[in-house]
Protein backbone atom coordinates (compact mmCIF):
# COMPACT_ATOMS: atom_id res chain seq x y z
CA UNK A 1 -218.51 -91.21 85.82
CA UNK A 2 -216.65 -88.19 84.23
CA UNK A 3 -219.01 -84.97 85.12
CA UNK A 4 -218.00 -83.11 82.24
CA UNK A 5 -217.24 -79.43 83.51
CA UNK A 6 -219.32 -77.04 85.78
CA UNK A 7 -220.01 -73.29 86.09
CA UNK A 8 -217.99 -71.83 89.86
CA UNK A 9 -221.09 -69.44 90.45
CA UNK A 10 -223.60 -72.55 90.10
CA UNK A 11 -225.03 -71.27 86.39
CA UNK A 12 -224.36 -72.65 83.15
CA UNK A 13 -221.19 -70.84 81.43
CA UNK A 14 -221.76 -71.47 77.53
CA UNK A 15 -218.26 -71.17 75.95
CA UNK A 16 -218.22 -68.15 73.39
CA UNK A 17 -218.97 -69.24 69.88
CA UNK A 18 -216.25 -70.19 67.98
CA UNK A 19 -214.11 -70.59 70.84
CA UNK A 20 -213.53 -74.31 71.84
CA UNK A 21 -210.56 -75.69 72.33
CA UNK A 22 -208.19 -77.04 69.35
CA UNK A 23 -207.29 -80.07 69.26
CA UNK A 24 -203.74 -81.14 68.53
CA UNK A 25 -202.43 -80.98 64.70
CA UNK A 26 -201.20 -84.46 63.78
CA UNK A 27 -197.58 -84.50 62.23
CA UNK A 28 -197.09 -87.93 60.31
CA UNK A 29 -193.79 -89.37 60.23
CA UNK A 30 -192.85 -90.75 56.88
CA UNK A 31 -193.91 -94.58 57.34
CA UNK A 32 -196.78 -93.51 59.12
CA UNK A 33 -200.31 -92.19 57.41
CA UNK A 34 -202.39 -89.30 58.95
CA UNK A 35 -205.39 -90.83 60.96
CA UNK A 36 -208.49 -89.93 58.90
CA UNK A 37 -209.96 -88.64 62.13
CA UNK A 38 -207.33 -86.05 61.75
CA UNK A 39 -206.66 -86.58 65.29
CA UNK A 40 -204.02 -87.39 67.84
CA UNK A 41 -202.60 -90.51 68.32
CA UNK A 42 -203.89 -93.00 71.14
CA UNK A 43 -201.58 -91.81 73.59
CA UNK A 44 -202.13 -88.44 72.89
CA UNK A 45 -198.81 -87.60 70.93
CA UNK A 46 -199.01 -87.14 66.94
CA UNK A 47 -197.74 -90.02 65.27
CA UNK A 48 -194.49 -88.35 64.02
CA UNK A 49 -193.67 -87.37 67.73
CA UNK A 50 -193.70 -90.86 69.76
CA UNK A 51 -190.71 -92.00 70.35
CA UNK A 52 -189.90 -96.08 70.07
CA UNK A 53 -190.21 -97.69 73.11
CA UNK A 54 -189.75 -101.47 74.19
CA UNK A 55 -193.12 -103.26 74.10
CA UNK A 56 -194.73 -103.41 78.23
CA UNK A 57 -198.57 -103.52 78.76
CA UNK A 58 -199.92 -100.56 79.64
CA UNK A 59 -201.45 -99.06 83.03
CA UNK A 60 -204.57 -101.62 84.30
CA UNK A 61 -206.80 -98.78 84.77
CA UNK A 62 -208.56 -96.87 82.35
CA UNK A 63 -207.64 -93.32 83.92
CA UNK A 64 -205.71 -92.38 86.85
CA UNK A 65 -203.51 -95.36 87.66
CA UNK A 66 -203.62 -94.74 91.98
CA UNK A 67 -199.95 -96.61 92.19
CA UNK A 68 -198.57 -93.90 90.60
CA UNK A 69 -198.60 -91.49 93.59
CA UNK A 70 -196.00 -93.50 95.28
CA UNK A 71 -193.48 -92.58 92.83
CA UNK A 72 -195.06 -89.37 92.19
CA UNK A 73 -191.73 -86.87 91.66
CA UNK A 74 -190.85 -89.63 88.70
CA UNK A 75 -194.44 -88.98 87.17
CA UNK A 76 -194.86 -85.22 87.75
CA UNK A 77 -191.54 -84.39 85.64
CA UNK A 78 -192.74 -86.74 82.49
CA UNK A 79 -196.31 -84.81 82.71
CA UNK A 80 -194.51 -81.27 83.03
CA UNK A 81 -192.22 -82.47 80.03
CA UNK A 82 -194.80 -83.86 77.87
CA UNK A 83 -197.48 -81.23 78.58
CA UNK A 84 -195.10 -78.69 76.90
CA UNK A 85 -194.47 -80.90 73.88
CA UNK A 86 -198.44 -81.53 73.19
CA UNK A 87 -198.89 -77.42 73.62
CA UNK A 88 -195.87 -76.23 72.00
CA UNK A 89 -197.31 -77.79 68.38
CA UNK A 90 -200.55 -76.47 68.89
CA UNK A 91 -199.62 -72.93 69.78
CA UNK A 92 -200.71 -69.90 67.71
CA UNK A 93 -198.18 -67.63 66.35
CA UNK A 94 -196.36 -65.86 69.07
CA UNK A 95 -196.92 -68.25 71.84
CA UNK A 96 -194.76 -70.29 73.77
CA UNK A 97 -194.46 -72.65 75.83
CA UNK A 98 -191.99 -72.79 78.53
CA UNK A 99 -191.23 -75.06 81.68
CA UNK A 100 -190.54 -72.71 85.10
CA UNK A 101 -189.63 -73.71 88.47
CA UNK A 102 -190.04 -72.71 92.02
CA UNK A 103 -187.92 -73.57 94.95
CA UNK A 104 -188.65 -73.92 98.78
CA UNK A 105 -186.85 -75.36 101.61
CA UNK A 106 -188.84 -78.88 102.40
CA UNK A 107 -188.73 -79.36 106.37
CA UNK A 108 -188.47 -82.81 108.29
CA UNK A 109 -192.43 -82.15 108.62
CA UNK A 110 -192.60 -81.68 104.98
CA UNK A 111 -191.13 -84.54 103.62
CA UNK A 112 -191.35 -87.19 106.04
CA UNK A 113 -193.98 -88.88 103.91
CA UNK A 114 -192.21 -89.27 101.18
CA UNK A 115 -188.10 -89.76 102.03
CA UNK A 116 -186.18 -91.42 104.62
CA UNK A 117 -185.80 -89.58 108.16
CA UNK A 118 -182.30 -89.31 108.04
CA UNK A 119 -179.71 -89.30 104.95
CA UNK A 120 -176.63 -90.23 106.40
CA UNK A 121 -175.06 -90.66 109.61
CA UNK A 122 -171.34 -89.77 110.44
CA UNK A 123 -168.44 -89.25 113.10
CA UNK A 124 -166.21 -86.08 113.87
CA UNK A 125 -163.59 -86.94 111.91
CA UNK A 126 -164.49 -90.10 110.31
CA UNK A 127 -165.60 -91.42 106.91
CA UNK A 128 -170.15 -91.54 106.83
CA UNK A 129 -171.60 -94.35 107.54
CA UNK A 130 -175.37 -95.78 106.72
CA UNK A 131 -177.34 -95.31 109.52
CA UNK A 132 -177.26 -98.32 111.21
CA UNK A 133 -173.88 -99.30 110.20
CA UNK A 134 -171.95 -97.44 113.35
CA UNK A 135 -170.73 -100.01 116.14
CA UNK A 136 -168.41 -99.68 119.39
CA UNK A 137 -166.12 -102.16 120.66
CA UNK A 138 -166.94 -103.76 123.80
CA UNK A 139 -166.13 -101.04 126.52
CA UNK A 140 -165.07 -98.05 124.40
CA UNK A 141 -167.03 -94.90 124.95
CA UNK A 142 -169.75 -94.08 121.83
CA UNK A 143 -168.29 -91.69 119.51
CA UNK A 144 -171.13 -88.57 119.31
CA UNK A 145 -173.01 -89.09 116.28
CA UNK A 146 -174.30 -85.96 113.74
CA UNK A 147 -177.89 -87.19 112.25
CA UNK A 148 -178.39 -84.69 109.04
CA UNK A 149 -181.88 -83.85 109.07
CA UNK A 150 -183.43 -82.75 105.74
CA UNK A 151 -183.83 -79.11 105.02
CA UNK A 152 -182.69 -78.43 102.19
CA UNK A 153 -184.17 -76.79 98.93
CA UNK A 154 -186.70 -78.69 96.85
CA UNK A 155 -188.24 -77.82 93.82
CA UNK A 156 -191.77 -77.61 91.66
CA UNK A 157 -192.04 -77.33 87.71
CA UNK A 158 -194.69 -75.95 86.29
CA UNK A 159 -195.80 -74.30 82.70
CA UNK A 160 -196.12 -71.18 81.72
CA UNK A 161 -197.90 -69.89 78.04
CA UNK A 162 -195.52 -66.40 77.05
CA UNK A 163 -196.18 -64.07 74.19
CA UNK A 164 -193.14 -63.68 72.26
CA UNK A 165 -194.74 -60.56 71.18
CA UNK A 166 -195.09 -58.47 73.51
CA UNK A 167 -192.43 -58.68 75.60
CA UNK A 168 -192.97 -62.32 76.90
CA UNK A 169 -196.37 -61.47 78.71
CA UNK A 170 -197.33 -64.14 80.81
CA UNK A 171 -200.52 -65.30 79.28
CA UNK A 172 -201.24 -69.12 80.88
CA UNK A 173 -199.88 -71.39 84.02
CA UNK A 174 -200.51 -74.97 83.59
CA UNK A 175 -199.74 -76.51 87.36
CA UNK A 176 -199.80 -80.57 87.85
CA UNK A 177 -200.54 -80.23 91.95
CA UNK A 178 -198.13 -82.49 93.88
CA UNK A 179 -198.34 -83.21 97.27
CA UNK A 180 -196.10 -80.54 99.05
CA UNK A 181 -198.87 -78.12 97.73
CA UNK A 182 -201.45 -80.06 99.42
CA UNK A 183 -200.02 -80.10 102.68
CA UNK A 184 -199.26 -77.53 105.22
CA UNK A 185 -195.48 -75.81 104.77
CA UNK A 186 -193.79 -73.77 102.38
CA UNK A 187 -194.70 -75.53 99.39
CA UNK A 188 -198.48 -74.72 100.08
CA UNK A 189 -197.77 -71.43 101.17
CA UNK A 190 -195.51 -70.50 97.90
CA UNK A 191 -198.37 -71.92 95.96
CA UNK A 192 -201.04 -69.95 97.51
CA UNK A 193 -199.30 -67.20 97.25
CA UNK A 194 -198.26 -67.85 93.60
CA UNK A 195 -202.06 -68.61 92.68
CA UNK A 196 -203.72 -65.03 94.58
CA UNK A 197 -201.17 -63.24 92.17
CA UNK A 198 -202.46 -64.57 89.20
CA UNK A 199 -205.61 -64.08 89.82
CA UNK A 200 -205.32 -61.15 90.66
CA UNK A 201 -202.79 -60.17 87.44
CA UNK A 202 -206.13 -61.93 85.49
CA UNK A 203 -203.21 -64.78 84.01
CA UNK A 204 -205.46 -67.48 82.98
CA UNK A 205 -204.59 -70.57 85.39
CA UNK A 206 -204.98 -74.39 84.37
CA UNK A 207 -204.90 -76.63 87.86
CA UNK A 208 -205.09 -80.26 87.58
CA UNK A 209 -204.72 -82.91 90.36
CA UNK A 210 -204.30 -86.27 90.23
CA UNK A 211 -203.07 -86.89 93.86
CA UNK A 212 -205.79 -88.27 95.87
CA UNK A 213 -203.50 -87.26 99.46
CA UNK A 214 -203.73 -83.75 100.71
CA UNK A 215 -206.45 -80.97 100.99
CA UNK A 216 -207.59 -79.57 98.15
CA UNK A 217 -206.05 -76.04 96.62
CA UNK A 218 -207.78 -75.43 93.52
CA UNK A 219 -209.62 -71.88 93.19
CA UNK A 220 -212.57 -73.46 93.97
CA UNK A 221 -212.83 -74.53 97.13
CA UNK A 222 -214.15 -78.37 97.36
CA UNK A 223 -216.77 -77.44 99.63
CA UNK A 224 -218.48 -75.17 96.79
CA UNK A 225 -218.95 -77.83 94.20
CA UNK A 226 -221.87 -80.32 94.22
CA UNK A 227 -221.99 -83.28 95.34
CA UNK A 228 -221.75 -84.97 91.78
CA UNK A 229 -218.20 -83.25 91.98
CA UNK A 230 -216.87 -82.89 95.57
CA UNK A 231 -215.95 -86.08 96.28
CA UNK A 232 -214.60 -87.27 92.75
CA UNK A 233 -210.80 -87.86 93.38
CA UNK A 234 -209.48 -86.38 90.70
CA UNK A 235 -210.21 -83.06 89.45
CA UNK A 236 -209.06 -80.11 86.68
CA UNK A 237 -209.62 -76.35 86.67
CA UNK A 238 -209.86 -73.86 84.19
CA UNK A 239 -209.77 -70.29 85.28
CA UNK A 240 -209.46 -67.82 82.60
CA UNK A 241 -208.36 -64.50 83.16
CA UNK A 242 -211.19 -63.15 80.76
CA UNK A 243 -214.15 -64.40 83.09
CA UNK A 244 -213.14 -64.29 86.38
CA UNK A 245 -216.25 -64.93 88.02
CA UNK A 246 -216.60 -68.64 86.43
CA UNK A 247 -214.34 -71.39 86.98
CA UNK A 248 -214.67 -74.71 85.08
CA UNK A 249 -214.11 -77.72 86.84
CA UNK A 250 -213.90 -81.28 85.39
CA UNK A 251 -213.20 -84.10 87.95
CA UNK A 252 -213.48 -87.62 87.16
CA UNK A 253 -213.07 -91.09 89.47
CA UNK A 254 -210.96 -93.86 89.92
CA UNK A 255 -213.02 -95.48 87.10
CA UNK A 256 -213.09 -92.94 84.53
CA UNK A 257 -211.50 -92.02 81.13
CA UNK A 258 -209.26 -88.97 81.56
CA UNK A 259 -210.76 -86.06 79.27
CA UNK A 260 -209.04 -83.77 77.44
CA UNK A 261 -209.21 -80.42 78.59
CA UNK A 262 -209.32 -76.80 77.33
CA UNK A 263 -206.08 -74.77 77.58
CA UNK A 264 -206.86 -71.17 77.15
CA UNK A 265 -205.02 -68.32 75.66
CA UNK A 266 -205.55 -64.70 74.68
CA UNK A 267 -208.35 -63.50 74.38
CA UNK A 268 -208.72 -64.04 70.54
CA UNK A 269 -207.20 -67.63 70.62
CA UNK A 270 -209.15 -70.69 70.27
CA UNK A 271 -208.40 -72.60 72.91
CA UNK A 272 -206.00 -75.63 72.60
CA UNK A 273 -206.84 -79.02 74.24
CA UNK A 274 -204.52 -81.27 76.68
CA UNK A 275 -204.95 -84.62 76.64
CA UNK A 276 -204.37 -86.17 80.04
CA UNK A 277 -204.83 -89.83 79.49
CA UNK A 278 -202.30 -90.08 77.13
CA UNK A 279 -200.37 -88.29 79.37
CA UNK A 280 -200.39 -90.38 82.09
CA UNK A 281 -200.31 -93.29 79.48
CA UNK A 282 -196.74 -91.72 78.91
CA UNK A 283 -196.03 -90.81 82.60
CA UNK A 284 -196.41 -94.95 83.02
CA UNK A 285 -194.10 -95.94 79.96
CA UNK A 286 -191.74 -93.43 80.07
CA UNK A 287 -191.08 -94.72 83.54
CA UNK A 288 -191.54 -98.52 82.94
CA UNK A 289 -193.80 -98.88 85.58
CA UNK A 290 -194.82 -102.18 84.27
CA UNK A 291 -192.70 -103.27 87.53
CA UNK A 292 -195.73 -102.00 89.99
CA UNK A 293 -197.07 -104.57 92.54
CA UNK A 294 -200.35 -104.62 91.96
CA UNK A 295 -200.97 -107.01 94.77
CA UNK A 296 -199.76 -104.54 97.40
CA UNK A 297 -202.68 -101.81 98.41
CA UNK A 298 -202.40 -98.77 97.01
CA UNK A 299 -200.82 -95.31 99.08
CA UNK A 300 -203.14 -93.73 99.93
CA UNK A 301 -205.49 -96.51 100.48
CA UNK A 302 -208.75 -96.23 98.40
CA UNK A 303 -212.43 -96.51 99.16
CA UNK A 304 -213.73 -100.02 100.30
CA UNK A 305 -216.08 -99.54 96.93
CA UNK A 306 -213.24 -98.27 94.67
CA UNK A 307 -210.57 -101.09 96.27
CA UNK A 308 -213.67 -103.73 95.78
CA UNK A 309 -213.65 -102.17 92.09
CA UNK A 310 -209.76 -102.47 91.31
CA UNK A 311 -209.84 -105.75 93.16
CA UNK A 312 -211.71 -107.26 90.49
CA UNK A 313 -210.32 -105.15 87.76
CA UNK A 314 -206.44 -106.29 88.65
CA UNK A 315 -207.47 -109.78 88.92
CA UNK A 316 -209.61 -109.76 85.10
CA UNK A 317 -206.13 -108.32 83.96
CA UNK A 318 -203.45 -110.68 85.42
CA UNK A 319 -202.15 -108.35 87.64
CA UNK A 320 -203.16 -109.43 91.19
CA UNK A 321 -204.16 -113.44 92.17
């Protein structure tokens, strides 16, 4: 079950009266009343701001959907795009939010996971063929072949909070971890590297993974959270520049709800709150992944308990027979 959040240093970390986090403003559109709750909207958009879709059912699981790793690049950009539209209307005056990038060179090591060895295959000379596609005539000597291995740049969006104010001051970074920052190479090492900085600039840093594959690279190290948290697949954390001794983690299983979580600012701000299960509800429409085969185990494979679980929980909802 979700865990709720829990204090780095092992004490409880009482957030500063008056200082929770906002929730999102909801913006009717014209045909469309304000909820009374004066909340967000299901998928975690204001009402005014979804956009009309055609009608597919939604994810089978009630949080993380673990088929979406596979086509993870697809999911990370609608989460980076999405984020930014949930924070930008809850902002304070001054604030901004903007999407930023980071590029690396991705090795054969790197990406061999996740795209095909080699890209194309040609002759000295001649047009490219697929690889495969290249035959000899009976007798004739085999022309030399150049196999382009992947190194090329790849790239990493992320979010960053600026203050218009004074001078665009970095104030937040709101990173969705993928998998090249989980894994030994570049992509880890930029990200490491990118993450001491900010800590040490005090730049309040929002880290959320929902990739069950890789090590873990949040501040806090897996092995210093309890056991009601370590092994939890999916996890958040809040680091604010403001208390740098205390780190809030939230983590959640396969079976869990998605919480929202609290995105913070300057020091004066309330906080403003990011609702991730809408956002992967999005992630999954935006990409019509209605077209998943559920029947198919998921990459990475899960527990025997949690495949048991989804098992029964595909075959309640149609998806698997």
């Amino acid at each position: 079950s979700y865990k709720g959040w829990f204090a780095y240093k092992g004490r409880p970390a009482a957030r500063p009266a008056g200082r929770g986090p906002r929730l999102l403003p909801v913006v009717p559109a014209p045909s469309e009343p304000a909820s009374s709750a004066g909340g967000a909207s299901p998928d975690g958009f204001p009402p005014g701001n979804r956009l009309v879709s055609r009608s597919m059912p939604p994810s089978p699981f009630p949080g993380m959907d673990p088929y979406l790793e596979r086509h993870w690049r697809d999911v990370h950009a609608t989460l980076i795009v999405h984020s930014r539209a949930q924070l930008q209307v809850a902002l304070p005056c001054g604030l901004r939010a903007r999407i930023e990038e980071r590029v690396f060179v991705e090795t054969e090591d790197d990406c061999r996971s996740m795209f095909p060895d080699v890209r194309v295959v040609e002759s000295p000379g001649g047009r490219a063929h697929p690889a495969g596609a290249v035959s000899e005539s009976a007798g004739s000597s085999p022309r030399p072949l150049l196999v382009h291995l992947r190194s090329e740049p790849a790239s990493e969006t992320f979010i960053e909070v600026v203050d218009t104010t004074t001078g665009h001051r970095l104030v937040t970074v709101l990173e969705f971890l993928s998998p090249t920052n989980k894994r030994p190479g570049e992509g880890q090492d930029l990200y490491f590297r990118k993450q001491r900085e900010l800590l040490a600039a005090r730049v309040n840093l929002v880290e959320i993974d929902l990739v069950r594959a890789g090590a873990s690279v949040l501040v806090v190290p897996r092995n210093r959270l309890p056991a009601s948290h370590r092994n939890l697949p999916y996890q958040a954390c809040v680091w604010r520049g403001s208390r740098p001794d205390v780190a809030e983690v939230h983590a959640w299983s396969l079976r869990d709800p998605l919480a929202a979580i609290p995105i913070p600012l300057r020091p004066d701000d309330p906080e403003v709150s990011l609702d991730l299960q809408g956002l992967v509800g999005r992630a999954y429409e935006d990409g019509g992944f209605d077209d998943i085969d559920y029947g198919a185990p998921p990459d990475p494979p899960l527990s025997p308990a949690d495949e048991s679980w989804a098992d029964g929980l595909l075959r309640a909802a149609g998806r698997r027979t």
